[in-house]
Protein backbone atom coordinates (compact mmCIF):
# COMPACT_ATOMS: atom_id res chain seq x y z
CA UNK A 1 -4.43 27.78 12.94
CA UNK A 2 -6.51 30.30 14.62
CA UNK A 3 -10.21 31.01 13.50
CA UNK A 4 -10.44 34.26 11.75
CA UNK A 5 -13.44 35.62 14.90
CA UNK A 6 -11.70 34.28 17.58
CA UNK A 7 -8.32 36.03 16.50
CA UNK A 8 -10.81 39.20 16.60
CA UNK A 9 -12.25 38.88 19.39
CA UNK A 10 -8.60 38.16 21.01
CA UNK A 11 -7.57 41.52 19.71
CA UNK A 12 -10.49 43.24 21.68
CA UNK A 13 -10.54 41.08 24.59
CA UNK A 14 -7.09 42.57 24.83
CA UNK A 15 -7.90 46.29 23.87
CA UNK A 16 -10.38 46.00 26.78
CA UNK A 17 -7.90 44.42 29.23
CA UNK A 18 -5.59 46.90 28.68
CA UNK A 19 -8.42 49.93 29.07
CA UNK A 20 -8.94 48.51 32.10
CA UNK A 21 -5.02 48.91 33.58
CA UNK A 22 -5.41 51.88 35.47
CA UNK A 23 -1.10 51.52 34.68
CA UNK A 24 -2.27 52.19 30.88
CA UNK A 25 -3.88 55.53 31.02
CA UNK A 26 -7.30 55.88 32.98
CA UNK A 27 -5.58 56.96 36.15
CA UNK A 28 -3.78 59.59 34.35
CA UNK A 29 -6.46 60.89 33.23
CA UNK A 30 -8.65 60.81 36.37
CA UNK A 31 -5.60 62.43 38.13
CA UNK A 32 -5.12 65.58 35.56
CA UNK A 33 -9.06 65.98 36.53
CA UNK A 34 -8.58 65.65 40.07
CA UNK A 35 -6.03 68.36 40.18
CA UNK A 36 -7.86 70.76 37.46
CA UNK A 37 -11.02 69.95 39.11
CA UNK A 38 -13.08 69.55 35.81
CA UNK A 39 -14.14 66.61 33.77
CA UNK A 40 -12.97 67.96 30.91
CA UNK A 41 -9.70 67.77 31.57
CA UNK A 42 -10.38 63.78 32.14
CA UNK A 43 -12.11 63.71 28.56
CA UNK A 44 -8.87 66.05 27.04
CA UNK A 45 -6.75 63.18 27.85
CA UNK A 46 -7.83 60.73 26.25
CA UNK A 47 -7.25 60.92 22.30
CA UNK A 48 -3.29 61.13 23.50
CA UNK A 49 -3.54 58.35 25.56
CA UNK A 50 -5.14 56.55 23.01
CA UNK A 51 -2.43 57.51 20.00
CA UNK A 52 -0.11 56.83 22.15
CA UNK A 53 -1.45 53.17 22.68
CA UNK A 54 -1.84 52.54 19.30
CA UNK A 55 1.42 53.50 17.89
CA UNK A 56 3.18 51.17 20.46
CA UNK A 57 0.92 48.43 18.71
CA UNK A 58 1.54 49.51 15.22
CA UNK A 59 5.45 49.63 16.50
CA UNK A 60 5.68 46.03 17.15
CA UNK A 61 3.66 44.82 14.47
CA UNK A 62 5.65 46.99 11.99
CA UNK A 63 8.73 45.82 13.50
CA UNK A 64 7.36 42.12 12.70
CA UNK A 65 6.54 42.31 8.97
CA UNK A 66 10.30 43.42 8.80
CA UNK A 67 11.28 40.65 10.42
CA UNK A 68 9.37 38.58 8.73
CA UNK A 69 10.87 39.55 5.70
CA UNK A 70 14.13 37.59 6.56
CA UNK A 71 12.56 35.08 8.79
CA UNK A 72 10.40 32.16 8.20
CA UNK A 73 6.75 32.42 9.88
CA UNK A 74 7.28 29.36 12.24
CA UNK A 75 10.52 30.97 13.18
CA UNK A 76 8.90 33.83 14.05
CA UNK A 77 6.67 32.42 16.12
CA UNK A 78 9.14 30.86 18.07
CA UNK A 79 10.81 34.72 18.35
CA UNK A 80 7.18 35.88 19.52
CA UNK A 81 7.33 33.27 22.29
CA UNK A 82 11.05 34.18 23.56
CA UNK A 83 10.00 37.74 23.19
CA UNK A 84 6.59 37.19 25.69
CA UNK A 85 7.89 34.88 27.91
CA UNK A 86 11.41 36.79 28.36
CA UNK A 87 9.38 39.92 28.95
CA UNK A 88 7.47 38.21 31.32
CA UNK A 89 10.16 37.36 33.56
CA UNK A 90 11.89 40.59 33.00
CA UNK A 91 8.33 42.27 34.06
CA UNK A 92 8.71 40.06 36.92
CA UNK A 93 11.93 41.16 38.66
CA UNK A 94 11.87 44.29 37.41
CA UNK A 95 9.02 46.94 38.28
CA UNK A 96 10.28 50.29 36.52
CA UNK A 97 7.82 51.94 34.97
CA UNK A 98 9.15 55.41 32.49
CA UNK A 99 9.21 58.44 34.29
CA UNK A 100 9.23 61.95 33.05
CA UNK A 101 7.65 65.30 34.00
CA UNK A 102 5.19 66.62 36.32
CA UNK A 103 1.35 66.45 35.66
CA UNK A 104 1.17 69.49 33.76
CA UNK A 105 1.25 68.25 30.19
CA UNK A 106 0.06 68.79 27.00
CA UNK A 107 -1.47 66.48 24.32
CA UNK A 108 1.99 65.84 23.30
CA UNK A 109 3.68 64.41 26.22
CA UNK A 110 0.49 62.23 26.78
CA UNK A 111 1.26 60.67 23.70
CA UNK A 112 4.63 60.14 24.57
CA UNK A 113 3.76 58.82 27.96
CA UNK A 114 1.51 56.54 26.31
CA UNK A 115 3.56 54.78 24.15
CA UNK A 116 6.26 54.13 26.57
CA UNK A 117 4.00 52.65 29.15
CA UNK A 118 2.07 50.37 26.27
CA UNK A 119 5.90 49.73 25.07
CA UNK A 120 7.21 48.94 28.79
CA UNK A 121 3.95 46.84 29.50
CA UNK A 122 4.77 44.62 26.40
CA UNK A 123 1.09 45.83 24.69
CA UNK A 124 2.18 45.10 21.58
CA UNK A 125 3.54 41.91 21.83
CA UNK A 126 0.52 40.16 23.37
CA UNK A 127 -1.39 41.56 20.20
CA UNK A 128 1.29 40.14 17.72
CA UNK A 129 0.15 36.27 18.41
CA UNK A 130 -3.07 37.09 17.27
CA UNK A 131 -2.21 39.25 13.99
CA UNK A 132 0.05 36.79 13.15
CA UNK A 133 -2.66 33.60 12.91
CA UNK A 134 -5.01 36.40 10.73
CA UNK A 135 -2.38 37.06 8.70
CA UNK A 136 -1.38 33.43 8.19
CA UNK A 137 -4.43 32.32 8.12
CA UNK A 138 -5.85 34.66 5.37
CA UNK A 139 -2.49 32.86 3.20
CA UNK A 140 -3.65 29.14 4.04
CA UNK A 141 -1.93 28.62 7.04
CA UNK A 142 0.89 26.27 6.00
CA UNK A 143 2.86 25.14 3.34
CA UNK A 144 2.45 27.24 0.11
CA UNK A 145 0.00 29.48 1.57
CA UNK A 146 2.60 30.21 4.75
CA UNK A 147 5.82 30.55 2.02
CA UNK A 148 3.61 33.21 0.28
CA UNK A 149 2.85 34.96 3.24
CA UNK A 150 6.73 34.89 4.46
CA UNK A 151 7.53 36.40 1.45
CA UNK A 152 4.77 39.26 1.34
CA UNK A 153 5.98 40.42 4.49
CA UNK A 154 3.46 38.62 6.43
CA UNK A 155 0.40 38.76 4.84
CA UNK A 156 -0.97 42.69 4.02
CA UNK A 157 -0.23 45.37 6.02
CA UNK A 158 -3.84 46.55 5.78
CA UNK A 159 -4.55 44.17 8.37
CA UNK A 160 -1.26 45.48 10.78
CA UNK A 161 -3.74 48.68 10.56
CA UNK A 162 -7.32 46.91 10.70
CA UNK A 163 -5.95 45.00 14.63
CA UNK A 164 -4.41 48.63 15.73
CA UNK A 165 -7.31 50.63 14.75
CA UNK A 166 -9.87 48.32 16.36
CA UNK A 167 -7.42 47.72 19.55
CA UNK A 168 -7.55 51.26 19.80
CA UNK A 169 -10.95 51.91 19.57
CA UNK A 170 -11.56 49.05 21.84
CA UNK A 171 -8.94 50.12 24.41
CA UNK A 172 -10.02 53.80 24.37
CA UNK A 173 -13.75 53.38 25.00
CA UNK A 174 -12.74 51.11 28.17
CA UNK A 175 -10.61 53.33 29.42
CA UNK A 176 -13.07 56.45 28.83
CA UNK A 177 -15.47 54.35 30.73
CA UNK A 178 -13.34 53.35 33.52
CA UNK A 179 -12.03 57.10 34.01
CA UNK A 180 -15.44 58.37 34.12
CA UNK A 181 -16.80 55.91 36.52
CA UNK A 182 -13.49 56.30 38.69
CA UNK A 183 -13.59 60.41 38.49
CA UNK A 184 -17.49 60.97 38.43
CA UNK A 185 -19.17 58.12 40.82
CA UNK A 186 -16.29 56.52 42.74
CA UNK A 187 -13.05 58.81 43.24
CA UNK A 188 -10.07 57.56 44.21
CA UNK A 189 -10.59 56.34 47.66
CA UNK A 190 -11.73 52.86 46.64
CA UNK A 191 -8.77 52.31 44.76
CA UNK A 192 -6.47 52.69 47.84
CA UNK A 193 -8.76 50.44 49.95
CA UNK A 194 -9.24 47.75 47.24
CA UNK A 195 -5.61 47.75 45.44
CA UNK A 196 -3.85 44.62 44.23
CA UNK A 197 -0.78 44.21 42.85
CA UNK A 198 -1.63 44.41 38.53
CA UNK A 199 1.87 44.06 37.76
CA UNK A 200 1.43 40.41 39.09
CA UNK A 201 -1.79 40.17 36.72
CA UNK A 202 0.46 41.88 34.04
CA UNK A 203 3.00 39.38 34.01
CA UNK A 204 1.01 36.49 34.03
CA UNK A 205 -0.99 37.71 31.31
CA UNK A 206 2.53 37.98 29.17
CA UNK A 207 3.72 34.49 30.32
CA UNK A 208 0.38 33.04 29.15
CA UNK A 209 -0.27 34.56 26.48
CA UNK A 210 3.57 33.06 25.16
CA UNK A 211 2.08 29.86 26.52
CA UNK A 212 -0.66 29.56 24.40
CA UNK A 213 1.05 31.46 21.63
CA UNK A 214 3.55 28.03 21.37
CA UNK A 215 0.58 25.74 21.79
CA UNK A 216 -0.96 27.68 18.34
C-alpha cells in the first residue's frame, strides 16, 4: 500500500500538473486580462477557477465514499481503473471540450466553467488513486483494517477534504503563477509558436495513472 508522503506528494504533484494546463484555467484568465487590459482582471479570476477545480475533486471523491459504501475497497479499485483507463480512451477519440458563453463573465460562470473542464479532463479521478491508498492505509491496508474502512465509507471524510483543499491550494498557486508569467513577461505569442498538442499529454497522463493505479 502506498506510503502516507508519497500519496501527498502525488496529490500536489497533480494539483501542480493541472495548474499548469493552460486547458484548466490560466489561459482564461490571461485572456479576460488581455481583453480588459488590466491585471486585475487576471487576478479576479482566479478564486472561481479555483472553486470550481476543487468541487470537481470533492465531486468524485464524494461520489466514491458512496460507492464505497456498497462496494468492497479492492472492487473499487478495480472501478477506479475502468473509470481512468475508459476515460482515457474516450479522451482519446473524442476532443470536446464544454462550451458556453462569451468572455464576459462573472465569478459565477467561472466557477461553472471550472468544474466542467476539471470534470471533462477527468481531474478528479486521477486524484481518487491516491485518496484511496491514504484512506486505506490510515485503516491497515488489508484484511480487518480494509473491512473497517469499507464499512466507514472509506476511511473519514476529513481526509476527502484535507486532498481537495491542498489540491486546490496547490493547483491555484500554479496556475496564478503561470497566468502571471504568461500575461505580464511573455504574452501570448509564444504560446502559438511553441504549442503542442496537451490533450495527447492529458490522455496519457489518465491511461497511466490507471496503470499504476492496478499495479498499487
Amino acid at each position: 500500500m502506498m506510503d502516507h508522503s508519497w500519496s501527498w506528494g502525488a496529490i500536489v504533484l497533480l494539483g501542480a500538473w493541472h495548474g499548469i494546463n493552460p486547458g484548466m484555467g490560466w489561459l482564461f484568465a490571461v485572456a479576460l486580462g488581455l481583453q480588459e487590459g488590466k491585471g486585475t482582471a487576471v487576478w479576479r479570476a482566479l478564486p472561481p477557477l479555483a472553486l470550481g477545480h476543487g468541487l470537481a475533486i470533492a465531486a468524485v471523491l464524494l461520489l466514491a465514499v458512496l460507492v464505497g459504501l456498497v462496494v468492497p475497497p479492492l472492487y473499487l479499485k478495480w472501478l477506479v481503473v475502468a473509470a481512468l483507463l475508459g476515460f482515457g480512451v474516450y479522451r482519446l477519440v473524442s476532443h470536446r471540450h464544454p462550451r458556453f458563453g462569451g468572455m464576459r463573465v462573472g465569478a459565477r460562470d467561472l466557477t461553472i466553467w471550472s468544474f466542467l473542464m476539471a470534470s471533462a479532463h477527468g481531474a478528479g479521478l486521477m486524484v481518487l488513486p491516491f485518496v484511496l491508498g491514504l484512506k486505506l492505509s490510515a485503516h491497515g491496508g488489508g484484511g480487518h483494517g480494509a473491512h473497517m474502512a469499507h464499512m466507514a465509507g472509506i476511511g473519514d471524510p476529513t481526509l476527502d477534504l484535507m486532498a481537495t483543499l491542498v489540491h486546490s491550494a496547490t493547483y491555484l498557486c500554479v496556475t496564478a503563477l503561470v497566468a502571471w508569467v504568461v500575461y505580464d513577461r511573455l504574452g501570448l505569442r509564444p504560446l502559438r509558436q511553441a504549442w503542442f498538442n496537451l490533450d495527447l499529454v492529458w490522455v496519457a497522463a489518465l491511461l497511466l495513472t490507471g496503470g499504476l493505479t492496478a499495479l498499487i
